[in-house]
N, C-alpha and C. Protein backbone atom coordinates (compact mmCIF):
# COMPACT_ATOMS: atom_id res chain seq x y z
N UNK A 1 56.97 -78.70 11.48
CA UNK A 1 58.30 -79.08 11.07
C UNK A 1 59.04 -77.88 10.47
N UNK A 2 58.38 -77.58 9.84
CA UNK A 2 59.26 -76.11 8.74
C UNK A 2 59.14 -74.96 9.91
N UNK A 3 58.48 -74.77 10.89
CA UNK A 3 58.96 -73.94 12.05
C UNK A 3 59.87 -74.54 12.91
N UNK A 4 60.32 -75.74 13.33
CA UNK A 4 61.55 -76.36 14.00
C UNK A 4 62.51 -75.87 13.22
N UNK A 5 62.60 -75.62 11.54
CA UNK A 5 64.13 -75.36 11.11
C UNK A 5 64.19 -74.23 10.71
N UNK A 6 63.18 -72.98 10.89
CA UNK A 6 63.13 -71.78 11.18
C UNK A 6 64.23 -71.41 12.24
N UNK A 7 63.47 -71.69 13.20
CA UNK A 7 64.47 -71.42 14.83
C UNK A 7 65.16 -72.20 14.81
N UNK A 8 65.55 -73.28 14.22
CA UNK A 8 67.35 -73.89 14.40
C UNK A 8 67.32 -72.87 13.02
N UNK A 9 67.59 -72.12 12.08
CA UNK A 9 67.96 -72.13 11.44
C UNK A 9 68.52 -70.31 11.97
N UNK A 10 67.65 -69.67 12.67
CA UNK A 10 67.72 -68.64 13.29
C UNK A 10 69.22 -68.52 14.54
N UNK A 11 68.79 -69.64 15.16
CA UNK A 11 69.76 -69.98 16.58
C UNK A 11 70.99 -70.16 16.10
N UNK A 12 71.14 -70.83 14.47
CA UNK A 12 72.28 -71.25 14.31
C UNK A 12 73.04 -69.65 13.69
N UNK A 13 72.64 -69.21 12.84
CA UNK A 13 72.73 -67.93 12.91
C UNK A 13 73.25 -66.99 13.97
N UNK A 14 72.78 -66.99 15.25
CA UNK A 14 72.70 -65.91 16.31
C UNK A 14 74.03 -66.34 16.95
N UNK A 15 74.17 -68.36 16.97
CA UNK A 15 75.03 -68.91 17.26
C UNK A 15 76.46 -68.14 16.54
N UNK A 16 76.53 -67.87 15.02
CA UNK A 16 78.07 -67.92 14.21
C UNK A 16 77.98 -66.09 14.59
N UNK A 17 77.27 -65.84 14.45
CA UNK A 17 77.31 -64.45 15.34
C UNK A 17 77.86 -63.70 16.47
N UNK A 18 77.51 -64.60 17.39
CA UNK A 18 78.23 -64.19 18.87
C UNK A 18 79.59 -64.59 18.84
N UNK A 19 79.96 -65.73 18.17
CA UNK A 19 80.90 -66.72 18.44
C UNK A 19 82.09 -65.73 17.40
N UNK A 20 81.54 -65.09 16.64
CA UNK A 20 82.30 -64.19 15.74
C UNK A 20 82.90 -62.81 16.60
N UNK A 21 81.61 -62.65 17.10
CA UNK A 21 81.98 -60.89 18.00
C UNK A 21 82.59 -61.44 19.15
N UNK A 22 82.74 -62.60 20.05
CA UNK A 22 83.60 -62.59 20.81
C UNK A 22 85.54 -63.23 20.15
N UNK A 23 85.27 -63.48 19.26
CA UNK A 23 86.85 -63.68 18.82
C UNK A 23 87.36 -62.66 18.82
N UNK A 24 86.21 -61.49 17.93
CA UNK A 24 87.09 -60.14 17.72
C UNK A 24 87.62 -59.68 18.88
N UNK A 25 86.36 -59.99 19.87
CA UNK A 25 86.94 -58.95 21.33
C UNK A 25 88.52 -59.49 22.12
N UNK A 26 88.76 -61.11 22.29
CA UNK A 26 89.62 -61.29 22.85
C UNK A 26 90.61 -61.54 21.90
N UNK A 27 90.91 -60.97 20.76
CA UNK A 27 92.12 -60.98 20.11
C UNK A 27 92.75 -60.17 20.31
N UNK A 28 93.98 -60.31 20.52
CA UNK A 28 95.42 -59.33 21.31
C UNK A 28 95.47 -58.29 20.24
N UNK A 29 95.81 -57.08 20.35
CA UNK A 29 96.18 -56.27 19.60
C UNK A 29 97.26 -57.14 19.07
N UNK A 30 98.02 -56.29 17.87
CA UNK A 30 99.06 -56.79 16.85
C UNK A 30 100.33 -55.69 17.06
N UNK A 31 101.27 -56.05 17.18
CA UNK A 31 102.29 -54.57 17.17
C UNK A 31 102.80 -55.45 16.01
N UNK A 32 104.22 -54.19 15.94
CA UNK A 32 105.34 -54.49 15.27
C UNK A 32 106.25 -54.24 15.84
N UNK A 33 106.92 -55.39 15.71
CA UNK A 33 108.15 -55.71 16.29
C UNK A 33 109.38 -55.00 15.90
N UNK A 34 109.54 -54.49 14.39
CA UNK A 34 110.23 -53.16 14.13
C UNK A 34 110.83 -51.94 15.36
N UNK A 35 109.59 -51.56 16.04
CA UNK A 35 109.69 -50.72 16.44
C UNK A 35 111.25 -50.93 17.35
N UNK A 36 111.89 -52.31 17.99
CA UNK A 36 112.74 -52.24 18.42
C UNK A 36 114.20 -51.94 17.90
N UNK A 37 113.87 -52.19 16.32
CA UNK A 37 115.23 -52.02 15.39
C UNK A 37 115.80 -51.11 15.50
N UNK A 38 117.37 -50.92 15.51
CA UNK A 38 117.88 -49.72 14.95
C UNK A 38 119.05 -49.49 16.25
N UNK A 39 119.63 -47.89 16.12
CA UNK A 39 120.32 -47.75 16.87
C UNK A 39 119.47 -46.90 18.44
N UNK A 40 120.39 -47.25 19.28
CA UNK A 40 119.57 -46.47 20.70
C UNK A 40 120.72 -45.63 21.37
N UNK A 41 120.38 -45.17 21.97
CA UNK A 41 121.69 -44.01 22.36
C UNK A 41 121.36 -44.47 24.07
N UNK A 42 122.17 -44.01 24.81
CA UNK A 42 122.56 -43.87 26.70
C UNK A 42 123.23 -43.54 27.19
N UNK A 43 123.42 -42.74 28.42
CA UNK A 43 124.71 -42.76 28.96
C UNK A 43 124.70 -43.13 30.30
N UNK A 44 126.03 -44.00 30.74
CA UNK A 44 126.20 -44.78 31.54
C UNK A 44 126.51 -44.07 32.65
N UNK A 45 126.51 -44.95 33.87
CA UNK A 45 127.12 -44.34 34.96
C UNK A 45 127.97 -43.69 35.27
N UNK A 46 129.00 -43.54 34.26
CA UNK A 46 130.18 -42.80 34.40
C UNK A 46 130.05 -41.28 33.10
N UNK A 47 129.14 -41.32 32.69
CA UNK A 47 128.50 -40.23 32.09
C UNK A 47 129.55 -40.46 30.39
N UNK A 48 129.55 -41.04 30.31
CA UNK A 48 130.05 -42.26 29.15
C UNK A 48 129.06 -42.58 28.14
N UNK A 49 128.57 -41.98 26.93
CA UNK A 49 127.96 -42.24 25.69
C UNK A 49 128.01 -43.67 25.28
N UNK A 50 127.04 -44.56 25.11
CA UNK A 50 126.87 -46.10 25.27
C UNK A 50 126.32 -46.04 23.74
N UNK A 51 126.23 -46.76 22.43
CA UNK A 51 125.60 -47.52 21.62
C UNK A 51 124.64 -48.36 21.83
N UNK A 52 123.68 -48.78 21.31
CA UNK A 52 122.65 -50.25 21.87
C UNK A 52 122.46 -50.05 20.70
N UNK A 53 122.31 -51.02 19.32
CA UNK A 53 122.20 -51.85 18.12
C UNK A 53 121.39 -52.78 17.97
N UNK A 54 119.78 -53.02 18.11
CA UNK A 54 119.74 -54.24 17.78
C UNK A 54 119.21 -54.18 16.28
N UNK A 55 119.66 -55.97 16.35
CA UNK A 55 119.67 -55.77 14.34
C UNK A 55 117.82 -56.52 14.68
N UNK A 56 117.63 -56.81 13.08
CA UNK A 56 116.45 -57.17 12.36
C UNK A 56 115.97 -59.02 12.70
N UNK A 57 117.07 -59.07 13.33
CA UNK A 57 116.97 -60.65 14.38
C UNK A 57 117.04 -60.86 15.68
N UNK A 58 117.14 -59.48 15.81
CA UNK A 58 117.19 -59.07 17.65
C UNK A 58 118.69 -59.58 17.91
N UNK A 59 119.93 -59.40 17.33
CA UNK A 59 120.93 -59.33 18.04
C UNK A 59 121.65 -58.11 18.46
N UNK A 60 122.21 -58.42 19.85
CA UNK A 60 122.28 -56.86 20.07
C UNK A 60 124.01 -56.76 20.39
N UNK A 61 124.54 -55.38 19.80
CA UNK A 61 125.48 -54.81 19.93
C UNK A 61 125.85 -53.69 21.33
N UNK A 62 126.57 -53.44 22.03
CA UNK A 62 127.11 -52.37 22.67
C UNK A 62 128.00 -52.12 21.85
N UNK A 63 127.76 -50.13 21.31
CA UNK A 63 129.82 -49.89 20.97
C UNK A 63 130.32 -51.09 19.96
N UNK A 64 129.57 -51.78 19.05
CA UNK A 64 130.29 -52.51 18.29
C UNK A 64 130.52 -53.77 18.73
N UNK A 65 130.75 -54.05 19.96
CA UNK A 65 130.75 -55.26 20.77
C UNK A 65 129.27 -56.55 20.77
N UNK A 66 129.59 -56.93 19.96
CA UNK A 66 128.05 -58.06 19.79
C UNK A 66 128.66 -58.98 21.43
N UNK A 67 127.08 -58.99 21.22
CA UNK A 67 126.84 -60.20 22.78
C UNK A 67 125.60 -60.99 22.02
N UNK A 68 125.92 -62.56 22.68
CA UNK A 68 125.11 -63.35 22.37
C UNK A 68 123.75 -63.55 23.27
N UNK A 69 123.35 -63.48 22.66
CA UNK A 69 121.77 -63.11 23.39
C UNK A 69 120.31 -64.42 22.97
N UNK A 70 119.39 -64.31 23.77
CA UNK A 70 118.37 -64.58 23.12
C UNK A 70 117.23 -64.20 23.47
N UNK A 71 115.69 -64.31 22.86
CA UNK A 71 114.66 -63.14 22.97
C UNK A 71 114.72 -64.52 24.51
N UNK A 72 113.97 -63.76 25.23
CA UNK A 72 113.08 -64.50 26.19
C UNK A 72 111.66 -63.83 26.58
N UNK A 73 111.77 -62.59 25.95
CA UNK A 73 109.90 -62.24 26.04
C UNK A 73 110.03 -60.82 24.30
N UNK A 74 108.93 -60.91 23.88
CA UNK A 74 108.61 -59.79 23.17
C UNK A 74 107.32 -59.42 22.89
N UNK A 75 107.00 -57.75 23.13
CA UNK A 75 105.79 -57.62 23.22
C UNK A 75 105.65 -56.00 22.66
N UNK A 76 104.42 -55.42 22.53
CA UNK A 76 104.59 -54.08 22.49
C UNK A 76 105.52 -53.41 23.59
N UNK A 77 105.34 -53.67 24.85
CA UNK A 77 106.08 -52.69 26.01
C UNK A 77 107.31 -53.25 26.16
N UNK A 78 108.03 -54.62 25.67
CA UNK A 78 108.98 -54.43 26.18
C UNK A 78 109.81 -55.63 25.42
N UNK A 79 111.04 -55.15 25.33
CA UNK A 79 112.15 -56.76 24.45
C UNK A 79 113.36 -57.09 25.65
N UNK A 80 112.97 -58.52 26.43
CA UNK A 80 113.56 -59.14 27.24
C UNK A 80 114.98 -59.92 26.33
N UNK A 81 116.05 -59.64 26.41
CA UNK A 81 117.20 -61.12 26.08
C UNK A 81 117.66 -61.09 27.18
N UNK A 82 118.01 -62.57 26.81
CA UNK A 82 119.11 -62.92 28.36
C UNK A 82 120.63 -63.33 27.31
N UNK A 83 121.80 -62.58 28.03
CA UNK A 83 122.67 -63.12 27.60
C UNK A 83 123.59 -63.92 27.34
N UNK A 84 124.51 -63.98 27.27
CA UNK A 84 125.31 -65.35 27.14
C UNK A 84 126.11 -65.62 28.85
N UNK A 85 125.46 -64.82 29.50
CA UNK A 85 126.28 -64.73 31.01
C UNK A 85 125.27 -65.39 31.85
N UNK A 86 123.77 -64.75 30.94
CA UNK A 86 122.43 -65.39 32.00
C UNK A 86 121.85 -64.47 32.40
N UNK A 87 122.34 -63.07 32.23
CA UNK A 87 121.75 -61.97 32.82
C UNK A 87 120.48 -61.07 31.87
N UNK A 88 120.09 -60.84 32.33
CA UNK A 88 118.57 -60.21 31.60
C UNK A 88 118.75 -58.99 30.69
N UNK A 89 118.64 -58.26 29.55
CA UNK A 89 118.65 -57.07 28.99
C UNK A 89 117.38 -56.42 29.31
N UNK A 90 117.04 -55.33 29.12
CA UNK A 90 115.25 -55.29 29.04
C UNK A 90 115.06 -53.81 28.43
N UNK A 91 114.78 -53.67 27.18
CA UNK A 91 114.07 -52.78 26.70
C UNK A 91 113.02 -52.10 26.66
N UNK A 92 112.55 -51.21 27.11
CA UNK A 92 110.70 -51.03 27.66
C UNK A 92 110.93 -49.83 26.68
N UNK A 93 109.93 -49.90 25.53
CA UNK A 93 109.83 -49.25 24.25
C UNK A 93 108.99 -48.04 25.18
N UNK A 94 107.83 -48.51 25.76
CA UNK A 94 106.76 -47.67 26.44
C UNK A 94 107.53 -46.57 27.20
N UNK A 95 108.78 -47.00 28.19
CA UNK A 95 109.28 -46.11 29.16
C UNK A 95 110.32 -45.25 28.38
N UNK A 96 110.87 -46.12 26.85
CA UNK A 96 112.12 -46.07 26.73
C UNK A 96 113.39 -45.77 27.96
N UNK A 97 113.60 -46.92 28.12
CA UNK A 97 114.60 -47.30 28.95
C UNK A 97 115.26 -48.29 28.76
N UNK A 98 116.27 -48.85 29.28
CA UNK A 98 117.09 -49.93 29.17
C UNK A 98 117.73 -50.33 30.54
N UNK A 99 116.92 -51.86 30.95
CA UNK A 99 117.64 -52.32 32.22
C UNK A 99 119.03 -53.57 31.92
N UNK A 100 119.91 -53.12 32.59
CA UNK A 100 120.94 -53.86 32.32
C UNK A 100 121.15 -54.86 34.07
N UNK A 101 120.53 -55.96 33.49
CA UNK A 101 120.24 -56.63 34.91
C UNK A 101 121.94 -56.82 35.77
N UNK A 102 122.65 -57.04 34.80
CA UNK A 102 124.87 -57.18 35.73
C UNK A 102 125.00 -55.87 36.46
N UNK A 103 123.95 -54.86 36.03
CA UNK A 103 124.42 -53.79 36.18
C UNK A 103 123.42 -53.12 37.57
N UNK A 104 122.72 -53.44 37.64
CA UNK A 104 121.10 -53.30 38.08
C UNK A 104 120.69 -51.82 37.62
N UNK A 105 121.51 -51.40 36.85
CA UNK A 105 120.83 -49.81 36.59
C UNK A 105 119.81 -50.07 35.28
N UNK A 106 119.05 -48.96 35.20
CA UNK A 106 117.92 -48.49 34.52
C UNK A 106 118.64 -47.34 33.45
N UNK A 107 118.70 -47.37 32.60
CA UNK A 107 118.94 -45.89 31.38
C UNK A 107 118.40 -46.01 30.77
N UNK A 108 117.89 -43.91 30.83
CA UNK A 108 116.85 -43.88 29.70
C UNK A 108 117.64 -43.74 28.88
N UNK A 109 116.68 -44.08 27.43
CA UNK A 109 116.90 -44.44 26.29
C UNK A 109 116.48 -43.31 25.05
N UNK A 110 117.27 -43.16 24.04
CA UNK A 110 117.14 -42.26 22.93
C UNK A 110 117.19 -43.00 21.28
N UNK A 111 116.19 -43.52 20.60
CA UNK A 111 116.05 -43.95 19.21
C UNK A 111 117.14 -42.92 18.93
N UNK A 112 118.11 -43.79 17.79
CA UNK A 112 119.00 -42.79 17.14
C UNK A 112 118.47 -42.42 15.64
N UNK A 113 117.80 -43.45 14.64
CA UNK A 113 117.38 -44.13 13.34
C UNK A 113 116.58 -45.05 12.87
N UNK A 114 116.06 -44.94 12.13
CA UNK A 114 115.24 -46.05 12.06
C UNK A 114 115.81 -47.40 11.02
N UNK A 115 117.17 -47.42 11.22
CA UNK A 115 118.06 -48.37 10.25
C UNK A 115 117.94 -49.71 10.54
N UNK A 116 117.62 -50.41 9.58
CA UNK A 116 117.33 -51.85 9.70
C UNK A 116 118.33 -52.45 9.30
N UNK A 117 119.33 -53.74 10.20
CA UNK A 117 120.24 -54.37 9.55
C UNK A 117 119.54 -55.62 9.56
């Protein structure tokens, strides 16, 4: 008897063990979402100096011009809104770039600050 609750007592052990080292493994890394804040610099097709603003709630500015937006993906590589038209924004922190789906162009992108509104 006192060797039956040896080895359950072992198994249960080996059991909170594994069950521990595999949580660690499939837990997602953690970013910060920060990293999207602040001002971004571009220039447009017409070789035209652009603003991009987003604040500390993810709303985003052109040039002073707020557009209503909302997240529809956020991740380390990239901050998706769609706007108030329906059309997609897309930030790729990784490429730094900025796709402006009305537009279908791609611009790369320049952090101006690290200012949090």
């Amino acid at each position: 008897m006192r060797r039956k609750k040896r080895i359950y007592g072992i198994a249960t052990f080996l059991a909170i063990l594994l069950g521990r080292m595999m949580l660690k493994k499939n837990r997602l890394p953690s970013f910060d979402p920060v990293q999207y804040h602040g001002s971004w610099s571009f220039t447009d097709e017409n070789k035209q100096p652009q603003q991009l603003l987003i604040t500390s709630t993810f709303d985003l500015s052109i040039n002073g011009h707020s557009l209503k937006t909302k997240v529809v993906e956020l991740n380390k590589q990239q901050l998706t809104l769609q706007d108030q038209y329906g059309f997609y924004l897309t930030l790729s922190y990784s490429n730094q770039t900025f796709y402006d789906e009305s537009t279908d162009i791609t611009y790369p992108l320049k952090k101006q600050h690290e200012k949090i509104i």
